[in-house]
N, C-alpha and C. Protein backbone atom coordinates (compact mmCIF):
# COMPACT_ATOMS: atom_id res chain seq x y z
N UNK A 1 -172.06 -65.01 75.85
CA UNK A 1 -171.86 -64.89 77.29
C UNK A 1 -172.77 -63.81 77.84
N UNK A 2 -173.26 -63.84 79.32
CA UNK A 2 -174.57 -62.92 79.58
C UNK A 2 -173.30 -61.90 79.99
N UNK A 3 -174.25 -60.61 79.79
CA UNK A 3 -173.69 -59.45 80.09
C UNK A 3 -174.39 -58.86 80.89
N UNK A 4 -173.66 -58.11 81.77
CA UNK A 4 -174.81 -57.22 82.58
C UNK A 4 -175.30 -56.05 82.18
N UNK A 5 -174.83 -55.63 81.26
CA UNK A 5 -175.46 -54.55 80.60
C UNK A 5 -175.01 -54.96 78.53
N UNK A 6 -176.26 -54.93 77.76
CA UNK A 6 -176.16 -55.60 76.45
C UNK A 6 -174.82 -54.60 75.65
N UNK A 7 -174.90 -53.36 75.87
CA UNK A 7 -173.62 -52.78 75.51
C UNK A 7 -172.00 -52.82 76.29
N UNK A 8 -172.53 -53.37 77.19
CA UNK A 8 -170.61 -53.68 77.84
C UNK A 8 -170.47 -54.99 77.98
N UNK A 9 -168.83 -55.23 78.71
CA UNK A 9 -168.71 -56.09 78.83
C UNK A 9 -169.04 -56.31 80.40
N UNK A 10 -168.83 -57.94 80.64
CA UNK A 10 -169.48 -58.10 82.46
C UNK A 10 -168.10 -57.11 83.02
N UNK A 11 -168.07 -56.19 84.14
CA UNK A 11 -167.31 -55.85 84.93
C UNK A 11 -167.88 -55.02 86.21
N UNK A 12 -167.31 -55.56 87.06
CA UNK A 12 -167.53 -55.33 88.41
C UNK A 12 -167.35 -53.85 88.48
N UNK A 13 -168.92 -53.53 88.91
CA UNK A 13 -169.07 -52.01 89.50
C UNK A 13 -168.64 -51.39 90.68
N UNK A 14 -169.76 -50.21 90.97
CA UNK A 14 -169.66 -49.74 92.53
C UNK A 14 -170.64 -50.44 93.46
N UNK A 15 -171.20 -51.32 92.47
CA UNK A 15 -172.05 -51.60 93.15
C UNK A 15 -172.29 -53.11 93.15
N UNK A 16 -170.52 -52.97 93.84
CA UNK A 16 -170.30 -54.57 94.61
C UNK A 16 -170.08 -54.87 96.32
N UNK A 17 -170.71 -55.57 96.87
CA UNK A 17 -171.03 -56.50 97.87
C UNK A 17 -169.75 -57.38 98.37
N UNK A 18 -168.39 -56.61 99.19
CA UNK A 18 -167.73 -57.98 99.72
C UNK A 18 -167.88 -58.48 100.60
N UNK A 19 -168.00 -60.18 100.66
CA UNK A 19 -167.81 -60.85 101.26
C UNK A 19 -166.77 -61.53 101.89
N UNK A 20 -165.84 -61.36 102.65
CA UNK A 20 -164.77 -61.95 103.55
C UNK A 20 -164.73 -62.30 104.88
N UNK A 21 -164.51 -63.79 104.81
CA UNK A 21 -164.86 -64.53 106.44
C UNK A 21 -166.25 -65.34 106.14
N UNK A 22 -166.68 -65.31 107.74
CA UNK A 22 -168.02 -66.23 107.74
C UNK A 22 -168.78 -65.31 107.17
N UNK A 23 -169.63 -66.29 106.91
CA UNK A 23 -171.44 -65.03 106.72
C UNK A 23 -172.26 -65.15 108.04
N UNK A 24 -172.44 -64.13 109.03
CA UNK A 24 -173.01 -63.82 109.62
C UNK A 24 -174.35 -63.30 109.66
N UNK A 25 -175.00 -63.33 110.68
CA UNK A 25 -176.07 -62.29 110.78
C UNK A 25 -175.86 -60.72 110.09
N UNK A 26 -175.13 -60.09 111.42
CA UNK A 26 -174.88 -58.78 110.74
C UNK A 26 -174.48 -58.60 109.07
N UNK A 27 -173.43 -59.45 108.93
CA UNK A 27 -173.15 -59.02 107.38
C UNK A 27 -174.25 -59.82 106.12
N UNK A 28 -175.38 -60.64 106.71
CA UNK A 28 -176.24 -60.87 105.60
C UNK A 28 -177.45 -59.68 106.23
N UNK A 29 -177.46 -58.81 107.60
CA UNK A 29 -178.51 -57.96 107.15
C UNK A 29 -177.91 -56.69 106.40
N UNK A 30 -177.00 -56.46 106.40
CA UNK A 30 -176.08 -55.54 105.55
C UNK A 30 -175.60 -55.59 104.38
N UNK A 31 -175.82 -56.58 103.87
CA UNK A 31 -175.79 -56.97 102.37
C UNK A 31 -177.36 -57.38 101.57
N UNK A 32 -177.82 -57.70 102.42
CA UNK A 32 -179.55 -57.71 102.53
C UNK A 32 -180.06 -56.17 102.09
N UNK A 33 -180.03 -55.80 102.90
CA UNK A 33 -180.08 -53.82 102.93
C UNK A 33 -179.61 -53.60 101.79
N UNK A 34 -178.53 -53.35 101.73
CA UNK A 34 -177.42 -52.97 100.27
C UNK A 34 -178.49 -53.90 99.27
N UNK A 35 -178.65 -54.59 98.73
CA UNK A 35 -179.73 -55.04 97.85
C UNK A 35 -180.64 -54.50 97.39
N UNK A 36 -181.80 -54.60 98.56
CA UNK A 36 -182.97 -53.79 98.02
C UNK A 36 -182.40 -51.85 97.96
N UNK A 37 -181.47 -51.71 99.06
CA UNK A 37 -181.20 -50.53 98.15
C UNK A 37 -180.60 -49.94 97.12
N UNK A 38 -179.78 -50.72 96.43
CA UNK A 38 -179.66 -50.54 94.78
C UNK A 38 -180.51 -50.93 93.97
N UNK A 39 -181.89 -51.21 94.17
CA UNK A 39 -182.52 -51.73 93.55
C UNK A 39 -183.96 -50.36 93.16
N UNK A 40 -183.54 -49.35 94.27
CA UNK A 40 -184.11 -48.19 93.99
C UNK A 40 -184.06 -47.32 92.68
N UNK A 41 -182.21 -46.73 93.20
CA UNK A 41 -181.82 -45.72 91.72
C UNK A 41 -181.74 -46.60 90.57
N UNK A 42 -181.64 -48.01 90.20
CA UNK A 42 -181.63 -48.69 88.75
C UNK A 42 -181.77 -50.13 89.17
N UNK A 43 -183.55 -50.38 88.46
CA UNK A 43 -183.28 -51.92 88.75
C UNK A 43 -182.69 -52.39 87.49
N UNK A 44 -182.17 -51.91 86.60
CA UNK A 44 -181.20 -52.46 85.45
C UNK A 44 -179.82 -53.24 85.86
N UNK A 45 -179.11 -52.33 86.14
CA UNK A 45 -177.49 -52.15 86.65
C UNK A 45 -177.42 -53.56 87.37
N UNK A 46 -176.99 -54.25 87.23
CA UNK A 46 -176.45 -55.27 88.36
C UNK A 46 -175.60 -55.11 89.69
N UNK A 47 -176.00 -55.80 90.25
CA UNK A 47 -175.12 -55.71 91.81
C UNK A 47 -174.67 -56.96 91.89
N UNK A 48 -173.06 -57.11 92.17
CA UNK A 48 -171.84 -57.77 92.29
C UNK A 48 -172.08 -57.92 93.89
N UNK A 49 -172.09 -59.55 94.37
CA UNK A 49 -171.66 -60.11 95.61
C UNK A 49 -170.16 -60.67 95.25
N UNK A 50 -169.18 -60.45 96.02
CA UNK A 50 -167.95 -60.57 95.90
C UNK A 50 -167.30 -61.24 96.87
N UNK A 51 -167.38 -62.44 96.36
CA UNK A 51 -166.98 -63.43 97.90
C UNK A 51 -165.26 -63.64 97.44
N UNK A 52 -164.34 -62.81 98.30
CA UNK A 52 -163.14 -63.16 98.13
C UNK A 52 -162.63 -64.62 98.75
N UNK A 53 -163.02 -64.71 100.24
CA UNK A 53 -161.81 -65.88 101.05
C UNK A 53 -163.51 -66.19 101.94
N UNK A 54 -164.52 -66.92 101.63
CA UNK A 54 -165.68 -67.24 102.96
C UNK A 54 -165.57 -68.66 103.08
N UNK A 55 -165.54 -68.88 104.17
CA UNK A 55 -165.88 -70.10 104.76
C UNK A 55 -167.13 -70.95 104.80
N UNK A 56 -168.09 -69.70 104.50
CA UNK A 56 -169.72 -70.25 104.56
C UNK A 56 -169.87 -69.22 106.42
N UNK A 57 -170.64 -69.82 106.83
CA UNK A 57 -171.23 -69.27 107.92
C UNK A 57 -173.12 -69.81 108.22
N UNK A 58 -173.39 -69.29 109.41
CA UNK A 58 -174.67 -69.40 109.50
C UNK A 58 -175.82 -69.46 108.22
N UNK A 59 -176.87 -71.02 107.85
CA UNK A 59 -177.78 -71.21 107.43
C UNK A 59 -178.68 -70.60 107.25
N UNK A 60 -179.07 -69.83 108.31
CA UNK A 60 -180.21 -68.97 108.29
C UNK A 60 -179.71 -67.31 107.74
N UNK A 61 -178.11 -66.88 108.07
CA UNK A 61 -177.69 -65.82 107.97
C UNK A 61 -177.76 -65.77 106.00
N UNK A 62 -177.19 -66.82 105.47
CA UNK A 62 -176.84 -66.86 103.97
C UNK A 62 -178.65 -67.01 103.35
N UNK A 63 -179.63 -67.79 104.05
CA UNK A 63 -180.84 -67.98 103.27
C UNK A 63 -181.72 -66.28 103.43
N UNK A 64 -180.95 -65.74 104.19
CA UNK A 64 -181.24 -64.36 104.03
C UNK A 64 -180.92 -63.49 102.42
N UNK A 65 -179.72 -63.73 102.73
CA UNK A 65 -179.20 -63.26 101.50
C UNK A 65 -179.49 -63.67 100.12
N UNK A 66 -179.77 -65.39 100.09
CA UNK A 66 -180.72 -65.74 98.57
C UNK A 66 -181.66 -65.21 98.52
N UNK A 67 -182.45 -64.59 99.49
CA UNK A 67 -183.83 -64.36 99.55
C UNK A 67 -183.86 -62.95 99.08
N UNK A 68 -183.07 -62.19 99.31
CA UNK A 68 -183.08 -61.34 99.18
C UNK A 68 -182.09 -60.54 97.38
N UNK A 69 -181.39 -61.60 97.26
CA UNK A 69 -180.97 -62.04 95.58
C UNK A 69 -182.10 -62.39 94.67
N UNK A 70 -183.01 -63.13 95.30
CA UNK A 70 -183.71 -64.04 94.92
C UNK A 70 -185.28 -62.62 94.00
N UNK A 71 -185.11 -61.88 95.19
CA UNK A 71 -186.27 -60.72 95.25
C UNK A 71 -186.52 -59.47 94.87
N UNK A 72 -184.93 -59.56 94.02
CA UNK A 72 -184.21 -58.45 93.47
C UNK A 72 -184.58 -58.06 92.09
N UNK A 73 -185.00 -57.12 91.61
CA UNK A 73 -185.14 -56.97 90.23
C UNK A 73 -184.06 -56.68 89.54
N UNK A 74 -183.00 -55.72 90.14
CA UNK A 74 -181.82 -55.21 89.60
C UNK A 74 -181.05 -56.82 89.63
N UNK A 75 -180.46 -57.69 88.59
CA UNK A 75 -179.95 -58.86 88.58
C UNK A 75 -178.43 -58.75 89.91
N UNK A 76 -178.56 -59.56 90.46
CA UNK A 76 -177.45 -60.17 91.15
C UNK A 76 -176.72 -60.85 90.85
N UNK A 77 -175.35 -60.52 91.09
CA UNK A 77 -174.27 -61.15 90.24
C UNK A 77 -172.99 -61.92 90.92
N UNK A 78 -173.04 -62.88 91.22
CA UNK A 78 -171.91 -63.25 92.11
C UNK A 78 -170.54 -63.80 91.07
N UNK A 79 -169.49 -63.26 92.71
CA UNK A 79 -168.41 -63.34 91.97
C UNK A 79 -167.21 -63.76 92.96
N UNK A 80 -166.46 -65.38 92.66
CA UNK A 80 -165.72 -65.88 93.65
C UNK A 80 -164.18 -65.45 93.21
N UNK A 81 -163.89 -64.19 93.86
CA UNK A 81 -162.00 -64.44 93.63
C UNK A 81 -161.28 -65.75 94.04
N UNK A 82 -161.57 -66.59 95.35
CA UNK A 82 -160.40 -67.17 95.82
C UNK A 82 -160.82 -68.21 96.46
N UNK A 83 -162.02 -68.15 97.11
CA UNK A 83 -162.49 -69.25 97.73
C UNK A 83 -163.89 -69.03 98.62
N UNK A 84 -165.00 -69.92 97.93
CA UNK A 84 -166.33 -70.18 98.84
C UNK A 84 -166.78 -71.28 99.10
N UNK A 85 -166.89 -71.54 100.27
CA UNK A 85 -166.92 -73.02 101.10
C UNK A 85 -168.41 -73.06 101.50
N UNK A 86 -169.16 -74.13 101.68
CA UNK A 86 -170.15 -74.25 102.27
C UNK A 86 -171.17 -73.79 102.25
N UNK A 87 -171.78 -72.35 102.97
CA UNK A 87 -173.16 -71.74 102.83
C UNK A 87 -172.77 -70.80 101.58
N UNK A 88 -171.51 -70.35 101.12
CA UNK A 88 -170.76 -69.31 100.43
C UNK A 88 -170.83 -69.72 98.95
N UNK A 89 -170.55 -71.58 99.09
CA UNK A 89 -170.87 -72.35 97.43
C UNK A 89 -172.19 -72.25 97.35
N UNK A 90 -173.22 -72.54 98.58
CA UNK A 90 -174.53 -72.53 98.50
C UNK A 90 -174.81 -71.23 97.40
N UNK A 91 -174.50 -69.98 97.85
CA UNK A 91 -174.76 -68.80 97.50
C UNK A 91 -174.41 -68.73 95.62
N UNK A 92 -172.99 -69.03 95.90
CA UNK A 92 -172.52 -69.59 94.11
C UNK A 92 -173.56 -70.09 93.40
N UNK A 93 -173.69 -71.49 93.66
CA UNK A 93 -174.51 -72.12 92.80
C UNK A 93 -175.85 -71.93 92.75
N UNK A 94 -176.74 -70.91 93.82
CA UNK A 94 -177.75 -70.54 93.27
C UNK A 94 -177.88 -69.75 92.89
N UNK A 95 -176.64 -68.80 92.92
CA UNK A 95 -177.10 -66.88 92.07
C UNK A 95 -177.47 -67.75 90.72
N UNK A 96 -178.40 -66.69 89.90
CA UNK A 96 -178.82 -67.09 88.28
C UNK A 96 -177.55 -66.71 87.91
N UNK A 97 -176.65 -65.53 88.01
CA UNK A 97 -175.49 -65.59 87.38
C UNK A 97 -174.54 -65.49 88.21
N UNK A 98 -173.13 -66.62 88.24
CA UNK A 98 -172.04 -66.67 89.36
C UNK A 98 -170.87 -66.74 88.13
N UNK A 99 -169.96 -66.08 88.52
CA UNK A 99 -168.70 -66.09 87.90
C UNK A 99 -167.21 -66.58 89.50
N UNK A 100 -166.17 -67.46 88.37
CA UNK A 100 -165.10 -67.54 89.09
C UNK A 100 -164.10 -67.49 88.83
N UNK A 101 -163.33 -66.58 89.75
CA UNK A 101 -161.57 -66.59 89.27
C UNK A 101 -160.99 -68.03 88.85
N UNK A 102 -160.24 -68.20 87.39
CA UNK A 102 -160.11 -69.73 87.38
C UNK A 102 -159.33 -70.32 88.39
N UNK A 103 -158.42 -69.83 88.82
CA UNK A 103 -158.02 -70.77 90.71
C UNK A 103 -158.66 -70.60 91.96
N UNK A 104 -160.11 -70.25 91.20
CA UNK A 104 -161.30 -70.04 92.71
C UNK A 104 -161.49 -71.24 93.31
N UNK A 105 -161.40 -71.77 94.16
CA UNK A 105 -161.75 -72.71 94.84
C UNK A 105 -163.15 -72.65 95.47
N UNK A 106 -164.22 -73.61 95.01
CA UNK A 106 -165.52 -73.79 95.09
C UNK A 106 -166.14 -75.41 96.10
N UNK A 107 -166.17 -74.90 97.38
CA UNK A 107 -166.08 -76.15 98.12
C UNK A 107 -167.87 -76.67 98.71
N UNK A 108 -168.03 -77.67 98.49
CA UNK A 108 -169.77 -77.89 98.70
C UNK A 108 -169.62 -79.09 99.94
N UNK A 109 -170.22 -79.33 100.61
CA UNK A 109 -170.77 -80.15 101.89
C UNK A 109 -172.18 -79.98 102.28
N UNK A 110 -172.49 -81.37 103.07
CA UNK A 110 -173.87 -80.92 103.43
C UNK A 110 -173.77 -79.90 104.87
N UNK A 111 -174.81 -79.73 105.51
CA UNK A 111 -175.20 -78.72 106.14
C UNK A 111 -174.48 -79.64 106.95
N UNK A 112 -173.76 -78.79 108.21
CA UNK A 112 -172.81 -79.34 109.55
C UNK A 112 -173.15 -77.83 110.41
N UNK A 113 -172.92 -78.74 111.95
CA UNK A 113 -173.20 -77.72 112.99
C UNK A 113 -172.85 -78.53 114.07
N UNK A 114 -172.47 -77.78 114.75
CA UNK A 114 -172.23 -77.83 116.43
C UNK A 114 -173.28 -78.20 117.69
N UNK A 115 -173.55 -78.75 118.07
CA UNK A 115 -174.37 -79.01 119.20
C UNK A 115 -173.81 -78.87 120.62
N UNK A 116 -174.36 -77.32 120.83
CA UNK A 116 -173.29 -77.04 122.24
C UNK A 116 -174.44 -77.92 123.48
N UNK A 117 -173.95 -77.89 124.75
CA UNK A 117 -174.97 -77.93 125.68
C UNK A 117 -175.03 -79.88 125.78
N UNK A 118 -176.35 -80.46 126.47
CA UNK A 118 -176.64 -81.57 126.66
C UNK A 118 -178.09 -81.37 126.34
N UNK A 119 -178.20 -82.15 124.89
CA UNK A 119 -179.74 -82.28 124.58
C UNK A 119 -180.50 -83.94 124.55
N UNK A 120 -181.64 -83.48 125.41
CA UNK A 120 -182.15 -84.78 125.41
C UNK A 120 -182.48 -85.59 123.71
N UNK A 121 -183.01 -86.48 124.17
CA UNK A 121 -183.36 -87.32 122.16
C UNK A 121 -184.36 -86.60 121.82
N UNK A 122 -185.21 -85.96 122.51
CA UNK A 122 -186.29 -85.05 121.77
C UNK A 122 -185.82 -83.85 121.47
N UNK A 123 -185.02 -83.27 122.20
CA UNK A 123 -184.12 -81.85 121.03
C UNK A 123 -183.32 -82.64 120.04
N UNK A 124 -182.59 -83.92 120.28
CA UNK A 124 -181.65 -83.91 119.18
C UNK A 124 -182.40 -84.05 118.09
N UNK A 125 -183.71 -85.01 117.67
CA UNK A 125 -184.92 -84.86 117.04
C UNK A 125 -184.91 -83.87 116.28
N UNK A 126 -185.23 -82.88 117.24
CA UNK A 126 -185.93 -81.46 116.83
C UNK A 126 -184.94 -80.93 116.26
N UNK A 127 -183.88 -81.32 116.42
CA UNK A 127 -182.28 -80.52 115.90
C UNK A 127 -182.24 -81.07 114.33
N UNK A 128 -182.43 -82.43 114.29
CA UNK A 128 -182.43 -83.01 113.30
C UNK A 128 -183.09 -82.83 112.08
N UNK A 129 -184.40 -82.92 112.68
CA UNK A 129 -185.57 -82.45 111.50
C UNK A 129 -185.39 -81.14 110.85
N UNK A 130 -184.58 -79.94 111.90
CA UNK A 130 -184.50 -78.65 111.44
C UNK A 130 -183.46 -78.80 110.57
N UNK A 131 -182.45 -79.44 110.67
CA UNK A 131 -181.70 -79.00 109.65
C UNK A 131 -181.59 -79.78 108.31
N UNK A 132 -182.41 -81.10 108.38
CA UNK A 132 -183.07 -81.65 107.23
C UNK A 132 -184.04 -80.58 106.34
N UNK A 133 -184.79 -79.93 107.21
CA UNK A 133 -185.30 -78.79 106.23
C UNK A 133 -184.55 -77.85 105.96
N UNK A 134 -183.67 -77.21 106.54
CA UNK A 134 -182.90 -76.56 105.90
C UNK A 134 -181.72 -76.91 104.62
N UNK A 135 -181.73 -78.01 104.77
CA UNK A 135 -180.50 -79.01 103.58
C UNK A 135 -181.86 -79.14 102.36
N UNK A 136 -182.64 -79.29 102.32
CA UNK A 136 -184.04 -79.14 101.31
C UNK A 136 -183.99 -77.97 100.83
N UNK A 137 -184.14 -76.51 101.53
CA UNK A 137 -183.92 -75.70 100.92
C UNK A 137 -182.69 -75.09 100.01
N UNK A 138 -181.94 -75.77 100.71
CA UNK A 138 -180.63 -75.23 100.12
C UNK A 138 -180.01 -76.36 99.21
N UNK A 139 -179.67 -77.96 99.89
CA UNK A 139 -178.96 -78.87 99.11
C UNK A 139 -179.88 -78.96 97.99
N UNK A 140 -181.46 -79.63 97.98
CA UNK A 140 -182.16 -79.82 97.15
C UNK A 140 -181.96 -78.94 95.65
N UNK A 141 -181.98 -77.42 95.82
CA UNK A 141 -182.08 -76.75 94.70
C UNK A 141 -180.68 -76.97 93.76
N UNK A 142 -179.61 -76.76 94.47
CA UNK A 142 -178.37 -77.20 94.25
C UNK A 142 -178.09 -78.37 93.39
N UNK A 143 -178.52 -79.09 94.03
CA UNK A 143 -178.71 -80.77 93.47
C UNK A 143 -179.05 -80.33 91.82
N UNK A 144 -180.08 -79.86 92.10
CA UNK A 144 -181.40 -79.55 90.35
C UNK A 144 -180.25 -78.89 90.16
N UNK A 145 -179.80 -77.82 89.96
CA UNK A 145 -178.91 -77.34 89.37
C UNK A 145 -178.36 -77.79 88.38
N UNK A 146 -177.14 -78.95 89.42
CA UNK A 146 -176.23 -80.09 88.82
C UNK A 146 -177.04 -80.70 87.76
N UNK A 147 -178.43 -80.87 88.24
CA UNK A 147 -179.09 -81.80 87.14
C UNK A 147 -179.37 -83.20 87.92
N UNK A 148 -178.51 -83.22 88.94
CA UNK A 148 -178.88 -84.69 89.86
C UNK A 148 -180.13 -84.89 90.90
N UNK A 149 -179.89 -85.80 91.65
CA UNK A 149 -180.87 -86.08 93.24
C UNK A 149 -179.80 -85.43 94.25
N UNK A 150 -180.93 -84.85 95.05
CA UNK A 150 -179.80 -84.76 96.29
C UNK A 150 -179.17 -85.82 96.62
N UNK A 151 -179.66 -86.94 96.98
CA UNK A 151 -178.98 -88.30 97.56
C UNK A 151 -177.62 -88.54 96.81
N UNK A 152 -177.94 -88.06 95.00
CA UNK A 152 -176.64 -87.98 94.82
C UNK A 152 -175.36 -87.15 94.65
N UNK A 153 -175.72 -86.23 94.84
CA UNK A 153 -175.50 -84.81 95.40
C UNK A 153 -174.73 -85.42 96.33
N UNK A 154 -175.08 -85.66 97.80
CA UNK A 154 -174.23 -86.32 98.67
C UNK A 154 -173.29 -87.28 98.63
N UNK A 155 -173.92 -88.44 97.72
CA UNK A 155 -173.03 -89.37 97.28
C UNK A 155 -171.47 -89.49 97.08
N UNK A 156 -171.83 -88.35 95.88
CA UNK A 156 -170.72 -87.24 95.26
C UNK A 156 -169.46 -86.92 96.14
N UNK A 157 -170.55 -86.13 96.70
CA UNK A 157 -169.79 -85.06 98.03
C UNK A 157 -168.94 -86.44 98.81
N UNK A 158 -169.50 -87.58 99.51
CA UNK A 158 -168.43 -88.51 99.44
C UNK A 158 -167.32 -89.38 98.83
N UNK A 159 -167.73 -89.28 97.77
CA UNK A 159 -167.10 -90.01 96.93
C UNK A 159 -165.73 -89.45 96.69
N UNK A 160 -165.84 -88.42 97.07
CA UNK A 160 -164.15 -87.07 97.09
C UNK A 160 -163.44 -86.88 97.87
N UNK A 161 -164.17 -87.25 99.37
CA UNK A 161 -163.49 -87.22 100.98
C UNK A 161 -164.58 -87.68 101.86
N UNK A 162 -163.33 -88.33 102.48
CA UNK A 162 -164.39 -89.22 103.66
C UNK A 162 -165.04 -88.19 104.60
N UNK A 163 -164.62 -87.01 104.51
CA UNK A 163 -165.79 -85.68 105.48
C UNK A 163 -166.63 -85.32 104.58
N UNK A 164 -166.70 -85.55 103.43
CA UNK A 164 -167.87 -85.00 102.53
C UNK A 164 -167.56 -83.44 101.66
N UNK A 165 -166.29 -82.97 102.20
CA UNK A 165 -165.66 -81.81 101.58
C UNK A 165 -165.80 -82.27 100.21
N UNK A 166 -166.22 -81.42 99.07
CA UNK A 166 -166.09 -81.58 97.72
C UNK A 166 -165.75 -80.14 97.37
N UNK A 167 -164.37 -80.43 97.11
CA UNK A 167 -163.94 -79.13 96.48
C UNK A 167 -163.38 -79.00 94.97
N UNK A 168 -163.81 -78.14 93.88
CA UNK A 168 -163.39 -78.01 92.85
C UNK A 168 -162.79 -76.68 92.59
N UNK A 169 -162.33 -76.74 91.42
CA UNK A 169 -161.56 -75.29 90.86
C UNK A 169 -162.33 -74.67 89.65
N UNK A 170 -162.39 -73.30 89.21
CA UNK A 170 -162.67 -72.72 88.38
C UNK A 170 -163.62 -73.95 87.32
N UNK A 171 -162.31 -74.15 86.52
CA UNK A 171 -163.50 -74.71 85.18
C UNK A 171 -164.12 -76.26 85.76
N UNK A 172 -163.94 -76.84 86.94
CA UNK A 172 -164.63 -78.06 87.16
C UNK A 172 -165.82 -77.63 87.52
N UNK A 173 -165.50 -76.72 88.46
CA UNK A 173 -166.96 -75.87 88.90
C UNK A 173 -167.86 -75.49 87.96
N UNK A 174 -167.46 -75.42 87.29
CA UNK A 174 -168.14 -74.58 85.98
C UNK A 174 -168.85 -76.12 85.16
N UNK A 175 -168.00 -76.60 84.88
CA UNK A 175 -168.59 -78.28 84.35
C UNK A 175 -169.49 -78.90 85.40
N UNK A 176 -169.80 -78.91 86.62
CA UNK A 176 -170.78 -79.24 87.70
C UNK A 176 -171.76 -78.15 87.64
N UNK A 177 -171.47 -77.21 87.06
CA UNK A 177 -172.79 -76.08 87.36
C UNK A 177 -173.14 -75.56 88.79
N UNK A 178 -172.10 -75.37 89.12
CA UNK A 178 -171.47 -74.48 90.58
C UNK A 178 -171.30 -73.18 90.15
N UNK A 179 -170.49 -73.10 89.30
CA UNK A 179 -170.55 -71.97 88.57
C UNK A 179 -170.98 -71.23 87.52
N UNK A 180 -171.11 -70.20 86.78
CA UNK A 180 -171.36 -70.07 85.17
C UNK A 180 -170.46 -70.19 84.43
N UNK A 181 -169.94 -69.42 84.86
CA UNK A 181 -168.05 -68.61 84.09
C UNK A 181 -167.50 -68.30 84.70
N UNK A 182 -166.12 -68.48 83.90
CA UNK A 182 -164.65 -68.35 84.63
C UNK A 182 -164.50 -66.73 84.47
């Protein structure tokens, strides 16, 4: 089993990251920050993201935060107590290492959003295409993960509920490669 340090066992430091609620702007530039700055005094030590109860939140707010996981030398370590939905599973299944409480609830969908206002067919277009690239960045890698296609990636995701909610627990997650370890 990976360890975060070869002489201990994995356990959550001081230098963990919670997450509770949506993921926002503010709290992915503040967990963003917190990143590269533990990455100063020891890029050894790992840093714990700690998603207790998230819903997911803003696309652009969470691709902050891979990016910034992603860019990290000190390893990033995610860790679901109870429940991550949406941009929050996104985050799960791409840390290199994610751990979950075994009654974590690990929920995946494709990208969904709101369209406030009255947009003509050339914004809805433009609405469209954007968040097709954004489901590339995010569903696509996801998909590889699993080992599948996105298309079936989605498939999936229907095949469980007619909204596309696909939610698993601890060790299913872990058998889909959502997760690492329980």
């Amino acid at each position: 089993a990976p360890r975060p340090r070869d002489d201990r066992p994995a356990c959550i430091s001081h230098r963990s990251l919670p997450l509770t609620g949506p993921s926002t702007a503010g709290p992915a530039d503040s967990m963003s920050s917190r990143i590269q700055y533990w990455n100063n005094p020891d890029r050894q030590l790992p840093i714990f993201l700690v998603l207790d109860s998230s819903p997911g939140g803003s696309v652009m707010a969470v691709y902050r935060i891979l990016k910034a996981m992603e860019s990290s030398e000190a390893p990033v370590h995610v860790v679901v107590k109870s429940f991550a939905a949406s941009m929050a599973a996104a985050i799960t299944t791409l840390a290199k290492e994610s751990y979950a409480y075994p009654n974590a609830v690990i929920l995946h969908h494709q990208i969904s959003s709101v369209m406030m206002g009255q947009l003509n067919l050339t914004e809805q277009r433009e609405f469209h295409d954007e968040s097709e690239r954004w489901w590339a960045r995010l569903g696509t890698p996801g998909a590889a993960k699993m080992g599948i296609t996105t298309d079936e990636f989605i498939k999936r995701m229907y095949a469980h509920s007619s909204n596309g909610d696909w939610s698993e627990i601890g060790e299913q997650a872990t058998d889909l490669k959502w997760v690492n370890q329980i």
